[in-house]
Protein backbone atom coordinates (compact mmCIF):
# COMPACT_ATOMS: atom_id res chain seq x y z
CA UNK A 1 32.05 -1.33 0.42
CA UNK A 2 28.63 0.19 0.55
CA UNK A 3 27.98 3.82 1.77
CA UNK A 4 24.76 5.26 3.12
CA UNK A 5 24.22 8.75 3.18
CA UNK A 6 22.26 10.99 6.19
CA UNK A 7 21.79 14.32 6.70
CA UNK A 8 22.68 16.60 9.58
CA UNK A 9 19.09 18.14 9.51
CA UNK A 10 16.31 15.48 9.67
CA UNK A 11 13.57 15.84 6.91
CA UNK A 12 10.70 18.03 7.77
CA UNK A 13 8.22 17.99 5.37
CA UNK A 14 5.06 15.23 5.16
CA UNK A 15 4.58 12.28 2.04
CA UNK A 16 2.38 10.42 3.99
CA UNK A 17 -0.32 10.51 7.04
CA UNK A 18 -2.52 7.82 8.15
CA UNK A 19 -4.78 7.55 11.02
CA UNK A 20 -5.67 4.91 13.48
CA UNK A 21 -5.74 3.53 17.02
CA UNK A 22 -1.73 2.13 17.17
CA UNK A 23 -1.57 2.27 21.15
CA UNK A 24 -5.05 1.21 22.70
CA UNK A 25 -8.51 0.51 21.02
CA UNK A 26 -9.43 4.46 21.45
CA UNK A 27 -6.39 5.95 21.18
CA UNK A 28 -6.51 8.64 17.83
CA UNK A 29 -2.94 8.47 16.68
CA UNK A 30 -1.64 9.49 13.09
CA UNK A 31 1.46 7.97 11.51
CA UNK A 32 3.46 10.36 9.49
CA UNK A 33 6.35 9.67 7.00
CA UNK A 34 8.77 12.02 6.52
CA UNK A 35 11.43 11.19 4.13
CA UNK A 36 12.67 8.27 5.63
CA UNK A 37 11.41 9.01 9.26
CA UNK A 38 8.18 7.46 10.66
CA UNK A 39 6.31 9.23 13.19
CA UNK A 40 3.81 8.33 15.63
CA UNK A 41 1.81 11.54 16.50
CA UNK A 42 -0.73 11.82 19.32
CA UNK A 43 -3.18 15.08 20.14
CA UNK A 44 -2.38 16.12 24.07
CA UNK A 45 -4.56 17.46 26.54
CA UNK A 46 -3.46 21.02 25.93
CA UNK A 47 -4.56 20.74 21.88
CA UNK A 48 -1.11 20.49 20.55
CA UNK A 49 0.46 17.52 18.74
CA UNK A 50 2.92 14.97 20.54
CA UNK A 51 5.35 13.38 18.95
CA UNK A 52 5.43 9.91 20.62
CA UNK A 53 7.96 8.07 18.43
CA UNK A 54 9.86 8.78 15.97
CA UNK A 55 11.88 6.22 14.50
CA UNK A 56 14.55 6.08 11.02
CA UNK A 57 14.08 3.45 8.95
CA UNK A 58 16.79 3.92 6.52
CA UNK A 59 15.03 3.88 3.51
CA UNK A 60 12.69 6.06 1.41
CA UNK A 61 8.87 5.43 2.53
CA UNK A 62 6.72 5.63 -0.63
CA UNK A 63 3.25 5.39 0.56
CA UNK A 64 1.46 3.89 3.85
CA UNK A 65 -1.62 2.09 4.82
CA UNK A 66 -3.69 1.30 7.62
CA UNK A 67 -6.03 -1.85 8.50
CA UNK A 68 -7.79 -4.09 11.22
CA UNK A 69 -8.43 -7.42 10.96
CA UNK A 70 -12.38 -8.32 12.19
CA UNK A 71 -12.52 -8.21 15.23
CA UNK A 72 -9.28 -6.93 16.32
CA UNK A 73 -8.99 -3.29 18.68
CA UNK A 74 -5.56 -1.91 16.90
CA UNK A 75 -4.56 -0.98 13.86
CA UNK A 76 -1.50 -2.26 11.73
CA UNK A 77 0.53 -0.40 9.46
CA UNK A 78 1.63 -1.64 5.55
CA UNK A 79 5.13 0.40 4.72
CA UNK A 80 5.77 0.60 1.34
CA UNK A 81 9.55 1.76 0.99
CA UNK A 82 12.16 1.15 -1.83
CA UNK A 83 13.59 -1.61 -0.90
CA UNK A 84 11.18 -3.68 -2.77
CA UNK A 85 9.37 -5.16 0.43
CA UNK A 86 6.21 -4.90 2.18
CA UNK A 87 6.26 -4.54 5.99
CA UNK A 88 3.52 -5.02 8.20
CA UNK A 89 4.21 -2.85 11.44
CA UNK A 90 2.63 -3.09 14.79
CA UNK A 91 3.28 -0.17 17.71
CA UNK A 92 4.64 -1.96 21.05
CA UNK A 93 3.65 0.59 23.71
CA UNK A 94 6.00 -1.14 26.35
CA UNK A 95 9.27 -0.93 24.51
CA UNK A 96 7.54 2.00 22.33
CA UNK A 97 8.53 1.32 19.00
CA UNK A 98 7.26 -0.18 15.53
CA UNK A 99 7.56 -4.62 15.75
CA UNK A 100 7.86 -6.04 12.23
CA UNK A 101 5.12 -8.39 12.16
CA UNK A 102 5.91 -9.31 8.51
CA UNK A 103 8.28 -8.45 5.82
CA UNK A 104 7.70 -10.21 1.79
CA UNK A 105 10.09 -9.12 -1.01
CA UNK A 106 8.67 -9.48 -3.77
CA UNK A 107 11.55 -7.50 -6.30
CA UNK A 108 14.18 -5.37 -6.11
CA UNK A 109 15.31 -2.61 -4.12
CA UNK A 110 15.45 1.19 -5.67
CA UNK A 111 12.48 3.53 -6.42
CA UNK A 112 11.89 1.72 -9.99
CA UNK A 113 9.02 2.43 -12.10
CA UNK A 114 7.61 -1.53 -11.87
CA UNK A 115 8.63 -2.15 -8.81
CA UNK A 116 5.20 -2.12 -6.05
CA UNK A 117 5.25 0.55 -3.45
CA UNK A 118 4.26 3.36 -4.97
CA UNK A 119 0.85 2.71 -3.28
CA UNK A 120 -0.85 0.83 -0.89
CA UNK A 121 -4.28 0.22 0.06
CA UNK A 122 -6.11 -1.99 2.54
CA UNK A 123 -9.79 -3.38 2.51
CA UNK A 124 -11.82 -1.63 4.82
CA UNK A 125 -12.50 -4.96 6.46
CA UNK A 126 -8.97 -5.92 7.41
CA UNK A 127 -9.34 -8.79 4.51
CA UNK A 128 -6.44 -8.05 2.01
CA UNK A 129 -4.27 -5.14 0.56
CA UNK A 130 -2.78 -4.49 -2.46
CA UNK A 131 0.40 -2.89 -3.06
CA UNK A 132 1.35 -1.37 -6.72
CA UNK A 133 4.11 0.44 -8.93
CA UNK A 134 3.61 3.48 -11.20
CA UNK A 135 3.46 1.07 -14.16
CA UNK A 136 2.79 -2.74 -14.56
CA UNK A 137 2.99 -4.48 -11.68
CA UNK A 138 0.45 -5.04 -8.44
CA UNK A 139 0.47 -7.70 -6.08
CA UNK A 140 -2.35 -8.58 -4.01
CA UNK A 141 -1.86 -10.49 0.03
CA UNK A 142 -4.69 -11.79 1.84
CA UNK A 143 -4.61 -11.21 5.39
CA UNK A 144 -5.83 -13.15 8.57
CA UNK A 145 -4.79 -14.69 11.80
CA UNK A 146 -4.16 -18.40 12.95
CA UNK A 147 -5.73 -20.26 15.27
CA UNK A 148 -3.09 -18.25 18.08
CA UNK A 149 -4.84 -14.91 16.63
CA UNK A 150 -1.51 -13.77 15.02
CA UNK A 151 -1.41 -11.92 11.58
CA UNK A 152 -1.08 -14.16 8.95
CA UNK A 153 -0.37 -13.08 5.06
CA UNK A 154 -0.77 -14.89 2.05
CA UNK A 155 1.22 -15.56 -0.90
CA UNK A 156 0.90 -12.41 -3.60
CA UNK A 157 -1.51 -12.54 -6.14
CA UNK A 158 -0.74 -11.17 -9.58
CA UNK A 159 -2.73 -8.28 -10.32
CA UNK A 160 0.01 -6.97 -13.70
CA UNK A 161 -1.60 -5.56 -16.54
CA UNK A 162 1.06 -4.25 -19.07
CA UNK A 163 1.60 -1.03 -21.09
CA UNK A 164 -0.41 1.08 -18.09
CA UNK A 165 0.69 3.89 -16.00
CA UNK A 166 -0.83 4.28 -12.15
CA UNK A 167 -2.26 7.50 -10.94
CA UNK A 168 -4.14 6.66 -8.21
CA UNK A 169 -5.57 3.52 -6.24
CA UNK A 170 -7.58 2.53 -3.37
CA UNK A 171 -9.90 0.01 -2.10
CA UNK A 172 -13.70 0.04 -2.28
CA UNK A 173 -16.29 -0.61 0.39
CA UNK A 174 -18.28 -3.42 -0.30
CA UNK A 175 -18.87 -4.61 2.77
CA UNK A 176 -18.55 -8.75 3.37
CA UNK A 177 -18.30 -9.22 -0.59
CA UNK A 178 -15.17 -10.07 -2.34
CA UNK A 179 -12.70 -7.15 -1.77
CA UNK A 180 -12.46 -4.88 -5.09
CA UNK A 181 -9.46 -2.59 -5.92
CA UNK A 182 -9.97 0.58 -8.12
CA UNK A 183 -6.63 1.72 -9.79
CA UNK A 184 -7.04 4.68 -12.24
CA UNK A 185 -5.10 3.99 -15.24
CA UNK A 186 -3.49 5.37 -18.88
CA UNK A 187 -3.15 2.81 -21.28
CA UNK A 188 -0.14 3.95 -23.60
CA UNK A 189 0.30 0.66 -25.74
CA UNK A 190 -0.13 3.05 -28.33
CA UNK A 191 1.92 5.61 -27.98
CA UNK A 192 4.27 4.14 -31.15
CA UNK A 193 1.59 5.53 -33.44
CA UNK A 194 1.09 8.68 -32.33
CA UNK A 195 4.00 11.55 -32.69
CA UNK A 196 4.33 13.46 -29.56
CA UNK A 197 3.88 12.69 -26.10
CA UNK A 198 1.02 15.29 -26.10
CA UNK A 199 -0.97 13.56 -28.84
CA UNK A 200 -0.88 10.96 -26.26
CA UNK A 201 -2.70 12.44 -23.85
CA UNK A 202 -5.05 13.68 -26.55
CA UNK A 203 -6.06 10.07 -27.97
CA UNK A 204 -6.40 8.04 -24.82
CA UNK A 205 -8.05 9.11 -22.01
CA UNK A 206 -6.86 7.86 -17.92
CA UNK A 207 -10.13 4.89 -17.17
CA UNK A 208 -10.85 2.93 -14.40
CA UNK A 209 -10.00 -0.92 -13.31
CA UNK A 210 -11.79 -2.76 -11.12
CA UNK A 211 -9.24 -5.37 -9.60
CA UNK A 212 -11.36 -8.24 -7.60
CA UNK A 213 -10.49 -10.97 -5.21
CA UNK A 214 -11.52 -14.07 -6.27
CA UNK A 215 -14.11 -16.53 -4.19
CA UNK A 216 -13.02 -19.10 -1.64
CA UNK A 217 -10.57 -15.95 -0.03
CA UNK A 218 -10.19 -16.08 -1.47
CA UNK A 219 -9.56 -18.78 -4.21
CA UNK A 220 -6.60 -18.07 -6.72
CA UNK A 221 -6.06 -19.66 -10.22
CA UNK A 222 -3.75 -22.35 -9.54
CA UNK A 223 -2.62 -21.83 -12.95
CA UNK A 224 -1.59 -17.82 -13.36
CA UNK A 225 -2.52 -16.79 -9.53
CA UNK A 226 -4.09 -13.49 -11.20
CA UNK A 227 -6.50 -11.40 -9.75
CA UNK A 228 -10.16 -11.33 -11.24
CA UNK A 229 -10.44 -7.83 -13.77
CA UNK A 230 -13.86 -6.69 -12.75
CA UNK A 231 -13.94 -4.49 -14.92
CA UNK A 232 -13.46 -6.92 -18.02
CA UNK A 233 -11.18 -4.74 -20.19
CA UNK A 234 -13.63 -2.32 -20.62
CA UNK A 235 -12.05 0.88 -20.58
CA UNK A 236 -14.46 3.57 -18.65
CA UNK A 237 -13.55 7.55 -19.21
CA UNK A 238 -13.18 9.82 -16.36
């Protein structure tokens, strides 16, 4: 027998807020999480905030993302939850509610420390997204359409590096180039030599990695499917 627990009281307070055009092409919408409630909140005509659907998806939701593919009018939403998944969500404004365009596991369910969804980010372009823990692991997906202009995703690409805690990541602008990922990182394979936990922070500073799709969209090493390291190793300070 398993047993889920809810509330009385729904949660209230905000982890995540994205904005885009769910509904129509010019529709300014924002997509709240709360807890494990998603929200799709509209301005009205009077100023104040509608709440247009809100919707529990029995889980925890850990972080949220936004994207268009070229040439597209809407937006679709990446979910990253605990139950070691990522969902692609698209708003139905006839039956008004979230369609699960896709859904790839990719490891096991819980809030774990190397288990991805801890954060999300799309290319600005609609081209791929990346979705990360708070240590280790990151997978990449490539994103397009078919020839029936449907949402397509691609098998992940390793992104792991090993011995690194996550603080923040997003996805860099570079227009039609190769999408790039920026992760901001401590390294702590050395933390064995040192004595305290502050003596840590002292000796090794958080850097920046560059993660980069490869050519061909975008072509992946046959042999280890791992995502380019821009950045070489080379640790850069904050």
């Amino acid at each position: 027998m398993f047993l889920y627990n809810l509330t009385l009281s729904r949660p209230s307070g905000i982890q995540c807020a994205i904005y885009g055009n769910f509904s129509a092409p010019k529709a300014q919408e924002v997509v709240v999480s709360r807890g494990r409630i998603l929200e799709l909140i509209r301005p009205g005509d009077n100023g104040r905030l509608q709440i247009i659907l809100s919707t529990d998806v029995f889980g925890c939701i850990r972080s949220l993302a936004t994207f268009r593919l070229t040439g597209a009018q809407r937006d679709y939403i990446i979910v990253g939850s605990d139950s070691g998944r990522i969902v692609i969500l698209d708003y139905n404004k006839d039956k008004n509610q979230f369609v699960k365009v896709h859904q790839e596991t990719f490891g096991r369910s819980g809030c774990r420390r190397i288990v991805p969804g801890q954060y999300v980010a799309a290319d600005p372009k609609g081209r791929a997204c990346i979705i990360g823990a708070a240590e280790k692991q990151k997978f990449v997906y490539v994103l397009n359409r078919d020839s029936a202009a449907n949402l397509t995703i691609s098998s992940p690409l390793e992104a792991h590096k090993s011995h690194n805690i996550v603080f923040s990541m997003c996805a860099l602008d570079c227009g039609f180039d190769n999408p790039i990922f920026a992760a901001i990182e401590l390294d702590y394979s050395d933390a064995d030599q040192v004595s305290s936990i502050c003596s840590i922070g002292r000796c090794q500073a958080p850097y920046l990695h560059l993660w980069c799709v490869p050519d061909g969209i975008f072509q992946q090493n046959e042999q280890s499917q791992q995502v380019v390291l821009a950045t070489s190793r080379e640790q850069q300070s904050l």
